[in-house]
C-alpha atoms as a PDB file:
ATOM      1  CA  UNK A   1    -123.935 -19.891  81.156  1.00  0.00           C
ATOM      2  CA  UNK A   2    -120.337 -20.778  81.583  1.00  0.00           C
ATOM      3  CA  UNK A   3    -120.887 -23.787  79.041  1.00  0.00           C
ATOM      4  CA  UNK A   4    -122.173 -21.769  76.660  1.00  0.00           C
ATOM      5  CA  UNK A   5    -119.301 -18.887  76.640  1.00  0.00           C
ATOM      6  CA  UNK A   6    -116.862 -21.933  76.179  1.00  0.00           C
ATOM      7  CA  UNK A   7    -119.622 -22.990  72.745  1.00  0.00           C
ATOM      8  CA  UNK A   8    -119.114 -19.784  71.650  1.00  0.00           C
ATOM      9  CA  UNK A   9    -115.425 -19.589  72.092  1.00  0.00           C
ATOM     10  CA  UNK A  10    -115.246 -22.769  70.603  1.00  0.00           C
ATOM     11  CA  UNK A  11    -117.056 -21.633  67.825  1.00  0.00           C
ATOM     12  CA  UNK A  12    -115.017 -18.592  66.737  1.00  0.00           C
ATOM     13  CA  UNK A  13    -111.744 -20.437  67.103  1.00  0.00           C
ATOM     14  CA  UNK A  14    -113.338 -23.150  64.432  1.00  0.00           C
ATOM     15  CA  UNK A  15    -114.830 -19.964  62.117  1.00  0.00           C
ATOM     16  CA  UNK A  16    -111.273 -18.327  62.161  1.00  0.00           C
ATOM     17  CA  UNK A  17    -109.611 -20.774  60.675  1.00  0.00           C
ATOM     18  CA  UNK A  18    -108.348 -20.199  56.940  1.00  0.00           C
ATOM     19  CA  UNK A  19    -108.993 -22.685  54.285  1.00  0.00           C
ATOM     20  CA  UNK A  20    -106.137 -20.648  51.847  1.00  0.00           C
ATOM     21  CA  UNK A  21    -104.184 -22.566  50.936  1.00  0.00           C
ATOM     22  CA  UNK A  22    -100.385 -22.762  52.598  1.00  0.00           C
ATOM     23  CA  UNK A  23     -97.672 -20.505  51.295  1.00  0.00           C
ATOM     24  CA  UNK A  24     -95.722 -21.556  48.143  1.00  0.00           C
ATOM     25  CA  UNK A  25     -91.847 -22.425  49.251  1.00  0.00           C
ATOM     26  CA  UNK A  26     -89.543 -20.866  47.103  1.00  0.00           C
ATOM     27  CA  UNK A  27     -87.312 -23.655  46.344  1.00  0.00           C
ATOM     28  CA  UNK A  28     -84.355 -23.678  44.027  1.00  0.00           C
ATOM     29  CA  UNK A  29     -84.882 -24.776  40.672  1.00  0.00           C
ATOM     30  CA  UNK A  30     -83.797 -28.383  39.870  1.00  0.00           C
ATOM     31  CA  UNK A  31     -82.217 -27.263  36.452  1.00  0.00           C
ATOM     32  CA  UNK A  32     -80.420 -23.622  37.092  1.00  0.00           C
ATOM     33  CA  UNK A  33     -80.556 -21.606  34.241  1.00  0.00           C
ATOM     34  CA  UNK A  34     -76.486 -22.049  33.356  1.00  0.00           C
ATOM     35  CA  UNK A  35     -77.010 -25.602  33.371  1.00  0.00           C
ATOM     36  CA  UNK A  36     -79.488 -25.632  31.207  1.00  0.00           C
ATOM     37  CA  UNK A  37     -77.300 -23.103  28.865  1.00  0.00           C
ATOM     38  CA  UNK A  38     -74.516 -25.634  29.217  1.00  0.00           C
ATOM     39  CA  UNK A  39     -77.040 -28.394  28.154  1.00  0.00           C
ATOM     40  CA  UNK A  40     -77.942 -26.552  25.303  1.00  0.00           C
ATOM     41  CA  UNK A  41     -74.462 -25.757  24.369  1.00  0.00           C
ATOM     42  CA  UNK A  42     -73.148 -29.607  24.779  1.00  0.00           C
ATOM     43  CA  UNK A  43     -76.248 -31.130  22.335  1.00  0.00           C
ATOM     44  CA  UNK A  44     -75.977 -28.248  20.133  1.00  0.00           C
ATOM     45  CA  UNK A  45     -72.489 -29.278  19.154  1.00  0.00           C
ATOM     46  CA  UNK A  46     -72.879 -33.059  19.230  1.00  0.00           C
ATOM     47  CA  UNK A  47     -75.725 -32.277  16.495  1.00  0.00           C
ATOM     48  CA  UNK A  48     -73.830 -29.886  14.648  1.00  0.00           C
ATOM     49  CA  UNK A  49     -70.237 -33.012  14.341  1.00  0.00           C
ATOM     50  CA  UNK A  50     -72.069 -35.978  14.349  1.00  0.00           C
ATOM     51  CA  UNK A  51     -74.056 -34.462  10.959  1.00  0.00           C
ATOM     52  CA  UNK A  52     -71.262 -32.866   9.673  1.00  0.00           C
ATOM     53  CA  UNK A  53     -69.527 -36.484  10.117  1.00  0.00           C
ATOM     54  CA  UNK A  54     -72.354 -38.053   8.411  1.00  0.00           C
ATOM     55  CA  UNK A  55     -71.452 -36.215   5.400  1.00  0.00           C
ATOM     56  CA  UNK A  56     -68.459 -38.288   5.058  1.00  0.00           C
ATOM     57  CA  UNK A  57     -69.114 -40.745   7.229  1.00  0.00           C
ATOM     58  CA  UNK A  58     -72.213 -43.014   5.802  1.00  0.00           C
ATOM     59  CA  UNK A  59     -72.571 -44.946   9.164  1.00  0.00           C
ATOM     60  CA  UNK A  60     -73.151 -42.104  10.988  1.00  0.00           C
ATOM     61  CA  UNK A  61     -75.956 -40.640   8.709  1.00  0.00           C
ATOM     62  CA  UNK A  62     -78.307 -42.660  11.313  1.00  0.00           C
ATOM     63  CA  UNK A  63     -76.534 -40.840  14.348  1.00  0.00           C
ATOM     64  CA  UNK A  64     -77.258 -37.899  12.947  1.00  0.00           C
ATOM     65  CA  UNK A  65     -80.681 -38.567  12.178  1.00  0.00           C
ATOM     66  CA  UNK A  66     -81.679 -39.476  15.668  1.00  0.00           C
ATOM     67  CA  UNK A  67     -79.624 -36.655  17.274  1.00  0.00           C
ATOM     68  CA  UNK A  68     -82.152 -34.056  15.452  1.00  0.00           C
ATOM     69  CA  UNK A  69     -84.938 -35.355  18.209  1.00  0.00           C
ATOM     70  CA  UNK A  70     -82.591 -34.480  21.788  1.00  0.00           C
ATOM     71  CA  UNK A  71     -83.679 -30.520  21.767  1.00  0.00           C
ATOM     72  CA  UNK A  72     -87.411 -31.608  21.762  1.00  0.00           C
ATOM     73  CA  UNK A  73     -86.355 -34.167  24.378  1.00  0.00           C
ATOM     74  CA  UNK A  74     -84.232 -31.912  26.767  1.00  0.00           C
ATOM     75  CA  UNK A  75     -86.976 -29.270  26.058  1.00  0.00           C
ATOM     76  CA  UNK A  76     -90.598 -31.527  27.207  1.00  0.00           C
ATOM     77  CA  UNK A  77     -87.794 -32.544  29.997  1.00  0.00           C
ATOM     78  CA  UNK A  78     -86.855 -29.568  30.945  1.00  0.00           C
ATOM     79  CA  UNK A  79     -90.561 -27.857  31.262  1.00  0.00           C
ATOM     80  CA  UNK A  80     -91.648 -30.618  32.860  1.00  0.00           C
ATOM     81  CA  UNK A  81     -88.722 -29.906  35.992  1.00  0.00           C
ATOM     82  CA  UNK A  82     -89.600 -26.316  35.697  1.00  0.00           C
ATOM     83  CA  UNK A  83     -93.401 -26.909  36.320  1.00  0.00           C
ATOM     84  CA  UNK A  84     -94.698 -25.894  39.601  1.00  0.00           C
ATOM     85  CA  UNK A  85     -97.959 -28.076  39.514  1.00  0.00           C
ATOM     86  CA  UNK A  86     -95.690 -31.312  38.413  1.00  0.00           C
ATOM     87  CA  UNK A  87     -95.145 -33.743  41.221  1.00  0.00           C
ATOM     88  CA  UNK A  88     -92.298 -33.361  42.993  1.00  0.00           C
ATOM     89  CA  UNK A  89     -90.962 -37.198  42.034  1.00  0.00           C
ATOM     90  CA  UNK A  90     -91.510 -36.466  38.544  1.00  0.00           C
ATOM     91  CA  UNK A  91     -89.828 -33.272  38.253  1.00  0.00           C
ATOM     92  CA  UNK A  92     -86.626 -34.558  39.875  1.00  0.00           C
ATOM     93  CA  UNK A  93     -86.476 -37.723  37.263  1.00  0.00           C
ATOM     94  CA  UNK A  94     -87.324 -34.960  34.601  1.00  0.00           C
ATOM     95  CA  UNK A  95     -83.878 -33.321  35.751  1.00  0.00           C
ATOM     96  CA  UNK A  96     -82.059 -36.569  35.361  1.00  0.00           C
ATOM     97  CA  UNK A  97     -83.303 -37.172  32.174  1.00  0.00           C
ATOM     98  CA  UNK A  98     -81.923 -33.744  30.927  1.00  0.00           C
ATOM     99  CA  UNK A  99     -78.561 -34.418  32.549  1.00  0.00           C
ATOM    100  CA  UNK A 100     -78.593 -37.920  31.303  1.00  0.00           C
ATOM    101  CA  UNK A 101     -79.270 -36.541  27.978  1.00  0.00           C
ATOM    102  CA  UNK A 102     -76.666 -34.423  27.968  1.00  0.00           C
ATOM    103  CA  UNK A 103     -73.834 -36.435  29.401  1.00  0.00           C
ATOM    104  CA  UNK A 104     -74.979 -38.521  26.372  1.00  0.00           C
ATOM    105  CA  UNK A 105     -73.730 -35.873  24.438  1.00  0.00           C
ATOM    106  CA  UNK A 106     -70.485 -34.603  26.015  1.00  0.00           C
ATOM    107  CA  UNK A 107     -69.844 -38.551  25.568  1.00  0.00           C
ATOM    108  CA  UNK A 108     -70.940 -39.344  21.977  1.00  0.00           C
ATOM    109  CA  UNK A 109     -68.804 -35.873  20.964  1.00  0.00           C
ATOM    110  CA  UNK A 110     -65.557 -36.986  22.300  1.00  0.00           C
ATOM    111  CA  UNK A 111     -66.542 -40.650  20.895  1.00  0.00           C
ATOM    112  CA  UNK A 112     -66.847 -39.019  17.376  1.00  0.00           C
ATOM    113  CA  UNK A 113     -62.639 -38.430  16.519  1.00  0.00           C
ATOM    114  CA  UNK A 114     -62.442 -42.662  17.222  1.00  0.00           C
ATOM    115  CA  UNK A 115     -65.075 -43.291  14.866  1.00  0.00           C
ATOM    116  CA  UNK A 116     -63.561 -41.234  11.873  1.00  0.00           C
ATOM    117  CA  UNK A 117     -65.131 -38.010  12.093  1.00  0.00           C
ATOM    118  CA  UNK A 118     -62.946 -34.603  11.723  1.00  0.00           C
END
């Protein structure tokens, strides 16, 4: 009798278990939002001198061409750090890419005034 009471102790203990699934950690996001507004900001104006430069500037008319595609690339990026079912490793490289992306900008911007933009 005592063998079975233990069975059927053993048997609720296994029943109660939960398969839900663990809680959701509420971790900080990789890209804060004034980052990303300072991101934003930084290609924005890049775009805005190196085409403005290109008016004058024939050599730069490629520049300016290629800039047009870093908003879609910061934004796939950016959604792609921001997604909760991404993996982990992929959302952190996502980051980098935005940040690389955008200290390609701060960069190219102050390059500009050497190359004989306004």
């Amino acid at each position: 009798m005592r063998w079975l009471g233990l069975g059927l102790l053993g048997l609720v203990v296994a029943c109660s278990k939960s398969d839900a699934p663990p809680p959701v950690e509420d971790k900080p996001a990789l890209l804060p939002p004034a980052e990303l507004q300072r991101a934003d900001a930084a290609c924005t104006e890049y775009i805005a001198k190196v085409c403005a430069c290109a008016e004058t500037v024939p050599a730069k008319k490629e520049d300016c061409a290629l800039s047009k595609a870093i908003p879609d690339a910061i934004d796939v990026a950016k959604r792609l750090a921001a997604n909760p079912k991404a993996d982990r490793e992929d959302a952190v490289q996502a980051a980098g890419s935005v940040r690389k992306t955008v200290r390609t900008c701060i960069e190219k911007t102050a390059k500009l005034s050497t190359e004989g933009c306004p």
